[in-house]
N, C-alpha and C. Protein backbone atom coordinates (compact mmCIF):
# COMPACT_ATOMS: atom_id res chain seq x y z
N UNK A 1 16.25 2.74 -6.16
CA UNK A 1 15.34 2.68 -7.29
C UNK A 1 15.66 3.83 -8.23
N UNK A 2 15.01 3.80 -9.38
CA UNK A 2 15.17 4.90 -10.32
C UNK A 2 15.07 6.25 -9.48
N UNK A 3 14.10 6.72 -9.03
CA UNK A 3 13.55 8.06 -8.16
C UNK A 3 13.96 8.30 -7.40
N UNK A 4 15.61 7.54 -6.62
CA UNK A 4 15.89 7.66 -5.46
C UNK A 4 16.17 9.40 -5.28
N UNK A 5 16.33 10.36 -6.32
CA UNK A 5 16.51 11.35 -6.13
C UNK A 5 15.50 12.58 -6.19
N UNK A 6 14.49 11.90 -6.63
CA UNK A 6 13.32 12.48 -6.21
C UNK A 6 12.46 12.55 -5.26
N UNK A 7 12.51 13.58 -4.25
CA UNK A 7 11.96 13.30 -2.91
C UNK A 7 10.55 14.14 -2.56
N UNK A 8 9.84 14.64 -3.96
CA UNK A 8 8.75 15.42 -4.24
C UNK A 8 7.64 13.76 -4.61
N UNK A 9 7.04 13.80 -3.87
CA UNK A 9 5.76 12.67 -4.29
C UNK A 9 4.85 13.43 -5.58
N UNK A 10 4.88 14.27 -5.83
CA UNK A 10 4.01 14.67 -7.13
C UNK A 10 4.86 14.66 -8.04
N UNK A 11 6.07 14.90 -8.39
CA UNK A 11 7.30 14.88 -8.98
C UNK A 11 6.96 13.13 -9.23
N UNK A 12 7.10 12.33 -8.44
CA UNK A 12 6.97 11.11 -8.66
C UNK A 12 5.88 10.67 -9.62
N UNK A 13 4.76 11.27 -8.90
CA UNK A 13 3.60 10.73 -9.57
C UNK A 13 3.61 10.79 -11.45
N UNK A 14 3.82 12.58 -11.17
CA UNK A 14 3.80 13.14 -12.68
C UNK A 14 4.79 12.00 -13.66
N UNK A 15 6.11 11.38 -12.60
CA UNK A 15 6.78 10.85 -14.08
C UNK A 15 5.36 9.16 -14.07
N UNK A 16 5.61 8.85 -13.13
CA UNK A 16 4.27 7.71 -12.98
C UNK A 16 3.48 7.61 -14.03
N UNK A 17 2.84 9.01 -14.15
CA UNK A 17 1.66 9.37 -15.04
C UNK A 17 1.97 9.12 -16.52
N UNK A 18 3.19 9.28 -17.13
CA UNK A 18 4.03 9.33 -18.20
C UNK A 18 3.82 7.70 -18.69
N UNK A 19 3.73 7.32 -17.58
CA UNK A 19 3.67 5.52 -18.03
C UNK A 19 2.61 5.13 -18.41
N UNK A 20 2.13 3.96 -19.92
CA UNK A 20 1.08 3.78 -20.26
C UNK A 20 0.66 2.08 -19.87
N UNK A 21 -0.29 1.30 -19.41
CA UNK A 21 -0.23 0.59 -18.85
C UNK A 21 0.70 -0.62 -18.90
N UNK A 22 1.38 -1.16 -20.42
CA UNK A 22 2.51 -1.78 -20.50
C UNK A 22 3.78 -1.32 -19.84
N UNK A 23 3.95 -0.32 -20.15
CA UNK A 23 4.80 0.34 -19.04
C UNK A 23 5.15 0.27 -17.65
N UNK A 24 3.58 0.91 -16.87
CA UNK A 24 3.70 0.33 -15.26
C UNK A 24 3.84 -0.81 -15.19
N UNK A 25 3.08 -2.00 -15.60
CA UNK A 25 3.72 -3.40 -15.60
C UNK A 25 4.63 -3.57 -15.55
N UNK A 26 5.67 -3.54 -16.75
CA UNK A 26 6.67 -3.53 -16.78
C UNK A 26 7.85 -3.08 -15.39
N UNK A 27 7.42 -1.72 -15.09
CA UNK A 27 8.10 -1.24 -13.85
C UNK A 27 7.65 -1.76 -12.94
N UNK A 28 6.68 -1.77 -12.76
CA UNK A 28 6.34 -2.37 -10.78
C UNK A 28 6.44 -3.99 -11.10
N UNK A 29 6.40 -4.61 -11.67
CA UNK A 29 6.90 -6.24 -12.13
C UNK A 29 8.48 -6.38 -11.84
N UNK A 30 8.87 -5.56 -12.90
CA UNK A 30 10.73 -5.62 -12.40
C UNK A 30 11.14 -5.59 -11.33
N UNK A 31 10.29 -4.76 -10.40
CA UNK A 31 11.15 -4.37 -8.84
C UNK A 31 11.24 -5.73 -7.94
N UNK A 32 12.63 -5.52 -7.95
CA UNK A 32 12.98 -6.38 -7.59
C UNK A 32 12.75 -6.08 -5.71
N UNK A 33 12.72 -7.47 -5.02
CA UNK A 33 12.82 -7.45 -3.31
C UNK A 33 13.63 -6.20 -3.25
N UNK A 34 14.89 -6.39 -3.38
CA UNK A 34 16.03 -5.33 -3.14
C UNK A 34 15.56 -4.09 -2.92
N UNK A 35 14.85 -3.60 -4.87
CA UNK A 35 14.58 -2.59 -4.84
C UNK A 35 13.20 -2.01 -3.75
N UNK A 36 12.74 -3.34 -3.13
CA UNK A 36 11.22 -2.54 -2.64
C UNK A 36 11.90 -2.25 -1.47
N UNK A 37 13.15 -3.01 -0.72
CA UNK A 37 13.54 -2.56 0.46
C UNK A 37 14.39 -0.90 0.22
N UNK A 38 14.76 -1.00 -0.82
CA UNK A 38 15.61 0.68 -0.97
C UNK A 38 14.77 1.64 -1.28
N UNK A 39 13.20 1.36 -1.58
CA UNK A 39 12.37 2.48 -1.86
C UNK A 39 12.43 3.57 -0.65
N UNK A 40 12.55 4.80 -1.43
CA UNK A 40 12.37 6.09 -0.53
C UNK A 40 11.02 6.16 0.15
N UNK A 41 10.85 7.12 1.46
CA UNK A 41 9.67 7.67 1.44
C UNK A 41 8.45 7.84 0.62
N UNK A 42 9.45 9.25 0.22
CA UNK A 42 8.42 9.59 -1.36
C UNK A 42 7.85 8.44 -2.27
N UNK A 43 8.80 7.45 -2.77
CA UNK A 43 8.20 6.47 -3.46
C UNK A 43 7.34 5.93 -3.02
N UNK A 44 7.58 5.42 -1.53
CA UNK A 44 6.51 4.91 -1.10
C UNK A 44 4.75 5.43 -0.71
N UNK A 45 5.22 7.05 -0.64
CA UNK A 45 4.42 7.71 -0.56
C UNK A 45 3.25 7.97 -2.34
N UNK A 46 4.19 8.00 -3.09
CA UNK A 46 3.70 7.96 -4.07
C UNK A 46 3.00 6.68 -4.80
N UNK A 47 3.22 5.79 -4.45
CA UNK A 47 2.93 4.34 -5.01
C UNK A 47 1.17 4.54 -4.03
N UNK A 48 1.26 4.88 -2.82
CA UNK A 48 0.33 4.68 -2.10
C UNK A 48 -1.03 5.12 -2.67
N UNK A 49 -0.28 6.46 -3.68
CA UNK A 49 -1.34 6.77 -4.42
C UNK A 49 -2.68 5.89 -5.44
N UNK A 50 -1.73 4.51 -5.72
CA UNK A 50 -2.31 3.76 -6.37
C UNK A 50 -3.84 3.08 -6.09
N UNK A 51 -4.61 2.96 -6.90
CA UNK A 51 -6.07 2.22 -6.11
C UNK A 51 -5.59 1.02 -5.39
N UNK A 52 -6.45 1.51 -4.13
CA UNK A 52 -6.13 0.03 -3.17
C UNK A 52 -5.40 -1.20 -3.60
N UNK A 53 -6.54 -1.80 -4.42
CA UNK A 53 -6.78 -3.20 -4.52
C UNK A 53 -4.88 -3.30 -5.84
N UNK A 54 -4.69 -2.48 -6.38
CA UNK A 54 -3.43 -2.42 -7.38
C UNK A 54 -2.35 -2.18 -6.34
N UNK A 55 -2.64 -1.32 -5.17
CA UNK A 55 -1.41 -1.54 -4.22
C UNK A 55 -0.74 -2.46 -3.69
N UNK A 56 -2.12 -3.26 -3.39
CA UNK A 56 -2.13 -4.67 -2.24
C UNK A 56 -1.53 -5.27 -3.44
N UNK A 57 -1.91 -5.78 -4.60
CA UNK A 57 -1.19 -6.36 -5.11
C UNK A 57 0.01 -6.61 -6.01
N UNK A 58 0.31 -5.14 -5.64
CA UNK A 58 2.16 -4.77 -6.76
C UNK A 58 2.93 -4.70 -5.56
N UNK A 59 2.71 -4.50 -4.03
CA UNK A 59 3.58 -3.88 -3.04
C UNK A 59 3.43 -5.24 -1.77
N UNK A 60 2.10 -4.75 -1.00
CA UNK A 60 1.92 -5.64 0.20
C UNK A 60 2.01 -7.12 0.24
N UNK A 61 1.61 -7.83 -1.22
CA UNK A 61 1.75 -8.94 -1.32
C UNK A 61 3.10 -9.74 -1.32
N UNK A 62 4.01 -8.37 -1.37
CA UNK A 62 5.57 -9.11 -1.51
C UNK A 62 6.32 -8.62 -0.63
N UNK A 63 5.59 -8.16 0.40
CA UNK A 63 6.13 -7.82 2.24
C UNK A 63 6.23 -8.67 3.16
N UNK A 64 6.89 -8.60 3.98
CA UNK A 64 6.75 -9.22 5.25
C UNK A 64 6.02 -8.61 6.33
N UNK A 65 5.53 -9.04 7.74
CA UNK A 65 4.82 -8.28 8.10
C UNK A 65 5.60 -6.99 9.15
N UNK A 66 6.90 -6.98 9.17
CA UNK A 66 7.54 -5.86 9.55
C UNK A 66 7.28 -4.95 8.49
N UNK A 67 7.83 -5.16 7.19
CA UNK A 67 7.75 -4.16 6.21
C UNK A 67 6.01 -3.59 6.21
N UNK A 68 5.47 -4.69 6.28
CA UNK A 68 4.18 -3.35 5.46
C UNK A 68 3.55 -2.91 7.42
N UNK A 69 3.83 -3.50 8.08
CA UNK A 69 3.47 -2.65 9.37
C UNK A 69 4.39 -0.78 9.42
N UNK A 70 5.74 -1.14 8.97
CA UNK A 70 6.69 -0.09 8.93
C UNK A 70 5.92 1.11 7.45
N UNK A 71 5.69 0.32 7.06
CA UNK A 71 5.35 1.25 5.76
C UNK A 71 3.55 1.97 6.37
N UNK A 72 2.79 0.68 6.83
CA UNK A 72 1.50 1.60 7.46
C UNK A 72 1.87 2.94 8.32
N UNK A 73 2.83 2.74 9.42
CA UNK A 73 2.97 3.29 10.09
C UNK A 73 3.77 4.77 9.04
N UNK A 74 4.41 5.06 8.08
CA UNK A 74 5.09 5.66 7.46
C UNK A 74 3.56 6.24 6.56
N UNK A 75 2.57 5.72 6.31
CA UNK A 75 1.62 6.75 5.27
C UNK A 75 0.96 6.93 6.55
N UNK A 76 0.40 6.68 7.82
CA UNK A 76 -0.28 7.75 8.63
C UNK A 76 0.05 8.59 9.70
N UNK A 77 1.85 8.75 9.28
CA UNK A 77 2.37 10.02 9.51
C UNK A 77 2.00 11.14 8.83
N UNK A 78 1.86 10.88 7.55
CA UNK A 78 1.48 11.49 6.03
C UNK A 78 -0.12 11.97 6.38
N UNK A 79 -0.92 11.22 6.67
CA UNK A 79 -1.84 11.62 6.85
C UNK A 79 -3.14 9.90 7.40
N UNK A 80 -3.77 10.99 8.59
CA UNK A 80 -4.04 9.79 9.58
C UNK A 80 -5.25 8.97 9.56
N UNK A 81 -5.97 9.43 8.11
CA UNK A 81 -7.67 8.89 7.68
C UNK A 81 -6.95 7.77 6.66
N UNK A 82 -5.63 7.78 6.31
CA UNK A 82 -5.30 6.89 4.75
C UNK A 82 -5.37 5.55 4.67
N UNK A 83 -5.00 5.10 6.42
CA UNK A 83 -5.28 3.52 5.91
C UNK A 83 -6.50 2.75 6.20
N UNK A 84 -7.93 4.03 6.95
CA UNK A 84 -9.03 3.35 7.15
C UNK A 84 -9.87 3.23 5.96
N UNK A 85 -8.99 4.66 5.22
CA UNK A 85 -9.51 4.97 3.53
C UNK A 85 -9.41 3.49 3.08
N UNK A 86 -7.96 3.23 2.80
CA UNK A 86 -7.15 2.33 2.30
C UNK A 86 -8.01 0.88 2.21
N UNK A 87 -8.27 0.89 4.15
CA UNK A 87 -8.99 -0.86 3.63
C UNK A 87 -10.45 -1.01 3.46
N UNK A 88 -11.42 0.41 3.15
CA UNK A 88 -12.24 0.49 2.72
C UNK A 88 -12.57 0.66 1.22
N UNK A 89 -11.62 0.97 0.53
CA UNK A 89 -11.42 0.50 -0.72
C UNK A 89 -11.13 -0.23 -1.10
N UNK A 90 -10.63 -1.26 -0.43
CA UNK A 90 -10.85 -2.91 -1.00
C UNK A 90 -11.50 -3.48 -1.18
N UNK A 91 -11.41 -3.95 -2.27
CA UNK A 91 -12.80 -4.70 -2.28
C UNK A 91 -12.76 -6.30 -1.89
N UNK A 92 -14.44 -7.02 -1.64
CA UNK A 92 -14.26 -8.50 -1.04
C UNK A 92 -12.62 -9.44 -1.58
N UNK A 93 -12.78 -9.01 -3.21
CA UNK A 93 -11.95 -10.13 -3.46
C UNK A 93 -10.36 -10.18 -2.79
N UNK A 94 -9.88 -8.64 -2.83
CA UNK A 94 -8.81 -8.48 -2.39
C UNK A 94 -8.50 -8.88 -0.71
N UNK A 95 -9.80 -8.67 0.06
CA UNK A 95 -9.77 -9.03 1.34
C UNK A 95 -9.18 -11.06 1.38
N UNK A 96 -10.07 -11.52 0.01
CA UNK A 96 -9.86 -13.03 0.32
C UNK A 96 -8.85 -12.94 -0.34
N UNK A 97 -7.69 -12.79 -0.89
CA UNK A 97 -6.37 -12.54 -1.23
C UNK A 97 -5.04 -12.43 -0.10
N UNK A 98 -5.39 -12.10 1.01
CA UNK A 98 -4.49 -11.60 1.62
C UNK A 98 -3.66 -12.23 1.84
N UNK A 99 -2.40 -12.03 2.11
CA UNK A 99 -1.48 -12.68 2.63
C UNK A 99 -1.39 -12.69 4.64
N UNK A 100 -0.84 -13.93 4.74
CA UNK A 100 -0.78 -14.17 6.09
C UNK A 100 -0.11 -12.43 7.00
N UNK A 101 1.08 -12.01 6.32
CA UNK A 101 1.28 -11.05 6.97
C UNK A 101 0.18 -9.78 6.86
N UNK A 102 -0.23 -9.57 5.72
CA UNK A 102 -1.40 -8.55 5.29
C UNK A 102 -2.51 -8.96 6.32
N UNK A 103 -2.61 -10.13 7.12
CA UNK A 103 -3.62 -10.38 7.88
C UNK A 103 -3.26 -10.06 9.34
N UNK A 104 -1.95 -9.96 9.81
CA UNK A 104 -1.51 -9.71 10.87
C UNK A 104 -1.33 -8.32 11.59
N UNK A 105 -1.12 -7.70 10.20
CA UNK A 105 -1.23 -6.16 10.08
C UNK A 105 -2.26 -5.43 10.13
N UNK A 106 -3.36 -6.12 9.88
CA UNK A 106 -4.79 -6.08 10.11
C UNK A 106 -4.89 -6.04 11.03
N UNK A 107 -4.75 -7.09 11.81
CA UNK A 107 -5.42 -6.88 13.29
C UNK A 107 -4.77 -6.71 14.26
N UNK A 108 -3.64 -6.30 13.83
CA UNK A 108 -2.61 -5.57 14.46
C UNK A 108 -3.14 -4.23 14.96
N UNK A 109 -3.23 -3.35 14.01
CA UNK A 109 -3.84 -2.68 13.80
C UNK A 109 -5.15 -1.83 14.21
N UNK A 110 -6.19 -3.15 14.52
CA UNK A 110 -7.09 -3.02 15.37
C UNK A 110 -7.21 -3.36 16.74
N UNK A 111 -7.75 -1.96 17.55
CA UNK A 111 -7.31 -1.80 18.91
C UNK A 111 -8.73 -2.23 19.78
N UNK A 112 -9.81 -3.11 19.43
CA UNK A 112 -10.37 -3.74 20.10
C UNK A 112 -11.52 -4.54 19.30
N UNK A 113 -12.44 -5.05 20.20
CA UNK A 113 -13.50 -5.98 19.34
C UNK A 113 -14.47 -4.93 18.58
N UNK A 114 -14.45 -3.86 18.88
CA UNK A 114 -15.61 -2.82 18.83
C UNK A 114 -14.87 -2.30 17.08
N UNK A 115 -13.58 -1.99 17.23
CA UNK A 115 -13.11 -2.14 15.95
C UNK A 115 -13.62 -3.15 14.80
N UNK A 116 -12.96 -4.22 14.90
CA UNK A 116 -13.64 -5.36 14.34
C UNK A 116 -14.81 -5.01 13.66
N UNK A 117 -15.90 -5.72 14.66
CA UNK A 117 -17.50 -5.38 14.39
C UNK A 117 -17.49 -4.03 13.73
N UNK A 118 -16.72 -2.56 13.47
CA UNK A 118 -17.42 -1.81 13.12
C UNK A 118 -16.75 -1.74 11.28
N UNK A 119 -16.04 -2.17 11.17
CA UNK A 119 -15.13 -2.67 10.12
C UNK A 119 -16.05 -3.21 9.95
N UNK A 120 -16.16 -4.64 9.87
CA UNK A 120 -17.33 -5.56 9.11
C UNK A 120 -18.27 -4.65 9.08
N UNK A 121 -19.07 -4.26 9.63
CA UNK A 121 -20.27 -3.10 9.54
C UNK A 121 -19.86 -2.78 8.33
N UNK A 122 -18.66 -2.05 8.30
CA UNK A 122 -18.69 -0.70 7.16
C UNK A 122 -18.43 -1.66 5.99
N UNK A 123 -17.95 -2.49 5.56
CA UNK A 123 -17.48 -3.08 4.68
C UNK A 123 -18.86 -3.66 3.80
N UNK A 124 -19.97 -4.14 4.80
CA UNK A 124 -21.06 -4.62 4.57
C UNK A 124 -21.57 -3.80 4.12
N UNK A 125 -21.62 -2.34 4.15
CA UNK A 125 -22.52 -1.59 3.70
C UNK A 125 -22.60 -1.46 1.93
């Protein structure tokens, strides 16, 4: 990708920030499969930054469920509250959006029924 040589996630962001919304379109539209498989760390780390519901749908929606399991597993090395953050900032609609793999990764994810139920809980609130 463009940033492949940038391995600072704020470095990333800051040029990110530079972009005005025709812009990001433009960029996260272009990326091509290729490029989402050659994304760095950092990029990926930096994209993560994005609001949920704009993640799920510029990134996860065009994964398989190796990739975005590999990539979960890659932001809560980074830090280990991000993806309960993550699917609590989704909102309903994005939940009924998901893709079959985005659903597998889900409950992949979750390590019993008590999970589950407490997810719905929180989501309900």
């Amino acid at each position: 990708m463009i940033l492949d040589d940038i391995d600072d996630v704020d470095d990333i962001l800051a040029i990110w920030e530079c972009f005005d919304d025709r812009m990001s379109d433009k960029f996260f539209k272009g990326l091509t499969k290729e490029d989402l498989s050659e994304m760095t760390d950092a990029e990926w780390l930096a994209a993560f930054e994005l609001p949920a519901g704009e993640f799920k749908r510029r990134f996860l929606d065009r994964l398989t469920f190796e990739e975005i399991y590999d990539l979960m597993q890659l932001v809560e090395e980074s830090d280990d509250d991000a993806m309960a953050d993550f699917a609590l900032e989704l909102l309903e609609e994005d939940y009924k959006q998901f893709t079959e793999a985005e659903w597998k990764v889900f409950f992949a994810e979750l390590e019993d029924e008590d999970d589950i139920v407490d997810f719905v809980n929180e989501i309900l609130q």
